[in-house]
Protein backbone atom coordinates (compact mmCIF):
# COMPACT_ATOMS: atom_id res chain seq x y z
CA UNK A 1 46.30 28.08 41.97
CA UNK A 2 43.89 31.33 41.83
CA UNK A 3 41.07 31.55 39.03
CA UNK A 4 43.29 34.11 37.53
CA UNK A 5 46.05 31.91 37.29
CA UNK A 6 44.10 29.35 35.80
CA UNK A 7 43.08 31.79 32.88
CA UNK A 8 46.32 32.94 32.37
CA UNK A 9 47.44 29.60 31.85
CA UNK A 10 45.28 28.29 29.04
CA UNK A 11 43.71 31.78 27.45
CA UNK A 12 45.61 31.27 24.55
CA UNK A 13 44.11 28.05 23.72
CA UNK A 14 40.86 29.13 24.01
CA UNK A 15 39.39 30.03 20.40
CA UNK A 16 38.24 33.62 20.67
CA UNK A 17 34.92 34.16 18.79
CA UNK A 18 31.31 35.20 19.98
CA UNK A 19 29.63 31.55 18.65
CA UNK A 20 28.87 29.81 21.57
CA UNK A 21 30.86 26.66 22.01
CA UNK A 22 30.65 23.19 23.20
CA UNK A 23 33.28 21.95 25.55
CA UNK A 24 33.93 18.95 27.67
CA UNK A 25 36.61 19.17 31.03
CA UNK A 26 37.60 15.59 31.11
CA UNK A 27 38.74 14.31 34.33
CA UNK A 28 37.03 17.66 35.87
CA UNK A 29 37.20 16.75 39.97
CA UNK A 30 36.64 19.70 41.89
CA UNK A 31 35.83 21.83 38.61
CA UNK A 32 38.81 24.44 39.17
CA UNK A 33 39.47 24.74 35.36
CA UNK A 34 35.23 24.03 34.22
CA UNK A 35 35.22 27.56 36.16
CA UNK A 36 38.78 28.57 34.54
CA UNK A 37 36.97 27.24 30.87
CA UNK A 38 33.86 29.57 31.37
CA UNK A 39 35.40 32.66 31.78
CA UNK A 40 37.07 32.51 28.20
CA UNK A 41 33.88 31.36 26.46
CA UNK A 42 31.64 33.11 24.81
CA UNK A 43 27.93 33.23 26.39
CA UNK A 44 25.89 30.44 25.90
CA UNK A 45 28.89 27.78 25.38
CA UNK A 46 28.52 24.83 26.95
CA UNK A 47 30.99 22.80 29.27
CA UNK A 48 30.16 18.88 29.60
CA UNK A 49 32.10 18.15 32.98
CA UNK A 50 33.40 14.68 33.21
CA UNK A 51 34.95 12.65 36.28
CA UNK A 52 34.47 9.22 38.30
CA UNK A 53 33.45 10.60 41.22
CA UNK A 54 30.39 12.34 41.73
CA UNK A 55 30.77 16.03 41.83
CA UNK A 56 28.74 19.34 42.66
CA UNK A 57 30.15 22.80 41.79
CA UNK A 58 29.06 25.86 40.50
CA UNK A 59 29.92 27.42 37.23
CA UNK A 60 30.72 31.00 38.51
CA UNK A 61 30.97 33.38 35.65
CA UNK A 62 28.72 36.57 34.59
CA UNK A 63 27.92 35.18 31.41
CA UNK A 64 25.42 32.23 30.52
CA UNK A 65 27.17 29.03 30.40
CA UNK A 66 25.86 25.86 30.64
CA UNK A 67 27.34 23.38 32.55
CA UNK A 68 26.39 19.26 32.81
CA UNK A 69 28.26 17.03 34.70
CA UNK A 70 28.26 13.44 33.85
CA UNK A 71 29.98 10.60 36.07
CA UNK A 72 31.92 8.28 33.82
CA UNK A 73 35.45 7.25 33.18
CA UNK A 74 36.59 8.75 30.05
CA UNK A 75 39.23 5.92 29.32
CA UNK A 76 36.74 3.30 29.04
CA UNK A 77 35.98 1.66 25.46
CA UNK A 78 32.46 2.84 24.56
CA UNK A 79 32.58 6.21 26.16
CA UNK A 80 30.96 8.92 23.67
CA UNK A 81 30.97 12.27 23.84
CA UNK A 82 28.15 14.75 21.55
CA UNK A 83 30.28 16.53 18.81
CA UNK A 84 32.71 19.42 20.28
CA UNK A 85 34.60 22.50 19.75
CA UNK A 86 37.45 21.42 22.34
CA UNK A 87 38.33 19.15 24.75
CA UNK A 88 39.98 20.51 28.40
CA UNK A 89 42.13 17.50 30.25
CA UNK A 90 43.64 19.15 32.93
CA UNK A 91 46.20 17.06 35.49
CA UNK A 92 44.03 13.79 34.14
CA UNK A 93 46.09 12.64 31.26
CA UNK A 94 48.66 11.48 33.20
CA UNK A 95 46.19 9.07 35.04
CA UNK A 96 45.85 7.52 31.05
CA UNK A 97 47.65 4.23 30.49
CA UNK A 98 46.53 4.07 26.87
CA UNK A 99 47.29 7.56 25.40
CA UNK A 100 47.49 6.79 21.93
CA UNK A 101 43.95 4.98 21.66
CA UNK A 102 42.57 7.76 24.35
CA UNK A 103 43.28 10.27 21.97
CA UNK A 104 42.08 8.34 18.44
CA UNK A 105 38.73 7.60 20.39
CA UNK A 106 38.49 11.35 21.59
CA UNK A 107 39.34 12.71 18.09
CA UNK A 108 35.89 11.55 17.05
CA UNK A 109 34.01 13.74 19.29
CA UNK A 110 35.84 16.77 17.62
CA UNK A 111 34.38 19.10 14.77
CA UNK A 112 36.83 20.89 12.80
CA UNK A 113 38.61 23.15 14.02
CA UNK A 114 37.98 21.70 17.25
CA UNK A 115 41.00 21.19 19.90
CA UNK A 116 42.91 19.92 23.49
CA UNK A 117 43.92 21.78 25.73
CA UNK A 118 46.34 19.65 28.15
CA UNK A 119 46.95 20.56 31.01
CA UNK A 120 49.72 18.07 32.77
CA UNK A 121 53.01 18.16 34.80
CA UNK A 122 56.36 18.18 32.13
CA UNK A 123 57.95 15.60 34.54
CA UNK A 124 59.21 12.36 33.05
CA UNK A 125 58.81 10.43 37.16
CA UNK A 126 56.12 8.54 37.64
CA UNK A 127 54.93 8.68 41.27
CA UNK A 128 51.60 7.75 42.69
CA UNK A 129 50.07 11.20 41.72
CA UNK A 130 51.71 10.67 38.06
CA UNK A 131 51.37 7.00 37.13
CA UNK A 132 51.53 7.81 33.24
CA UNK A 133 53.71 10.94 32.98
CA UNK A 134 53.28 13.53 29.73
CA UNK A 135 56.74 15.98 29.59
CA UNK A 136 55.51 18.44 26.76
CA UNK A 137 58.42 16.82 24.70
CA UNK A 138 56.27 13.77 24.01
CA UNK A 139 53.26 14.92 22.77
CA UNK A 140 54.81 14.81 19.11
CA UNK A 141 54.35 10.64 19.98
CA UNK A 142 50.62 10.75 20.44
CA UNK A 143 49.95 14.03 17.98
CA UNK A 144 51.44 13.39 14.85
CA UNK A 145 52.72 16.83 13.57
CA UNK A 146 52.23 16.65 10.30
CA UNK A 147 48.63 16.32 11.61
CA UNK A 148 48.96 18.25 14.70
CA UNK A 149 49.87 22.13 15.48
CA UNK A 150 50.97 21.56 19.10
CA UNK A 151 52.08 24.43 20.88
CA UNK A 152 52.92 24.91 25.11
CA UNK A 153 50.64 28.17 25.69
CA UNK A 154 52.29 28.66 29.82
CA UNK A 155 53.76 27.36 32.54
CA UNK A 156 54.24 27.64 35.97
CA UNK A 157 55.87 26.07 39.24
CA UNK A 158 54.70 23.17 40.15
CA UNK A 159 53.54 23.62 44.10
CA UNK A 160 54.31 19.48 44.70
CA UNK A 161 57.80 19.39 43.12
CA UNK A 162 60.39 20.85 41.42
CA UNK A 163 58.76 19.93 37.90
CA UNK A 164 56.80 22.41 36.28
CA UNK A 165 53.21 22.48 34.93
CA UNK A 166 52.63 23.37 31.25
CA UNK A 167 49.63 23.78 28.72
CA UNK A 168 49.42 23.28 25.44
CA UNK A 169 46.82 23.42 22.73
CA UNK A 170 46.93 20.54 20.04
CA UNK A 171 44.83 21.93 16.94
CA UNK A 172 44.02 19.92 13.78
CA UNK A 173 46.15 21.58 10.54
CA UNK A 174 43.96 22.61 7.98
């Protein structure tokens, strides 16, 4: 996938105001969508980069965003996170055994208004890629909607299969 594919894909999840936000890509590897991330934010937003594996990347993006990386597993009981205005987990969540306590630990890093933005493959086979599938049908499990505005924001074909990729945005209702 190109940069510009990247944006296209999750643009519409991305709050569009000129406050600087703060942002964390969970399960960021290589740091295709921390790059993806910064060119929707406003300057001066900041995009907390999380992984198990120790990475180095650049942010490349004209404006000034500030990017940390910290090594950690984000699944792991006692794993905090400074107050945000979103959460990215791109092609990660499906790596999460434990969705439903994932998600009630990460929803106290969020300030309101804040939101996901999931990236994952809508495939319900597991495979050694995909040990913990997410099909878009079952986020309604983990994000209750009378809580929950959940809404798939693109898609596109999957270059390992014949399942697709979608993202979605899961905002708070006010």
């Amino acid at each position: 996938m190109k940069l510009k594919d990247g944006v296209n894909l999750i643009a519409a999840g991305v709050t569009k105001n000129a406050n600087p936000q703060k942002w964390a890509d969970l399960g960021c590897g290589s740091g295709f969508f921390s790059n993806v991330l910064a060119q929707l934010l406003p300057s001066e937003s900041s995009i907390t980069g999380v992984d198990t594996s120790y990475q180095t990347f650049q942010i490349l993006t004209e404006r000034s965003i500030d990017f940390s990386f910290r090594q950690a597993d984000f699944t792991q009981d006692g794993f905090e996170l400074e107050i945000l205005d979103g959460i990215l987990i791109a092609n990660a969540l499906h790596y999460v055994r434990d969705k439903r306590q994932f998600i009630a630990n990460s929803l106290d890093w969020f300030r309101e208004g804040a939101r996901f933005i999931i990236v994952e493959y809508d495939t319900r086979d597991a495979n050694q890629w995909v040990p913990f599938p997410l099909p878009f049908d079952e986020l309604p499990m983990y994000f209750d909607p009378s809580q929950f505005n959940i809404e798939k924001i693109g898609e596109r074909s999957s270059i390992f299969d014949q399942s697709k990729i979608y993202a979605a945005t899961i905002a708070s209702k006010p």
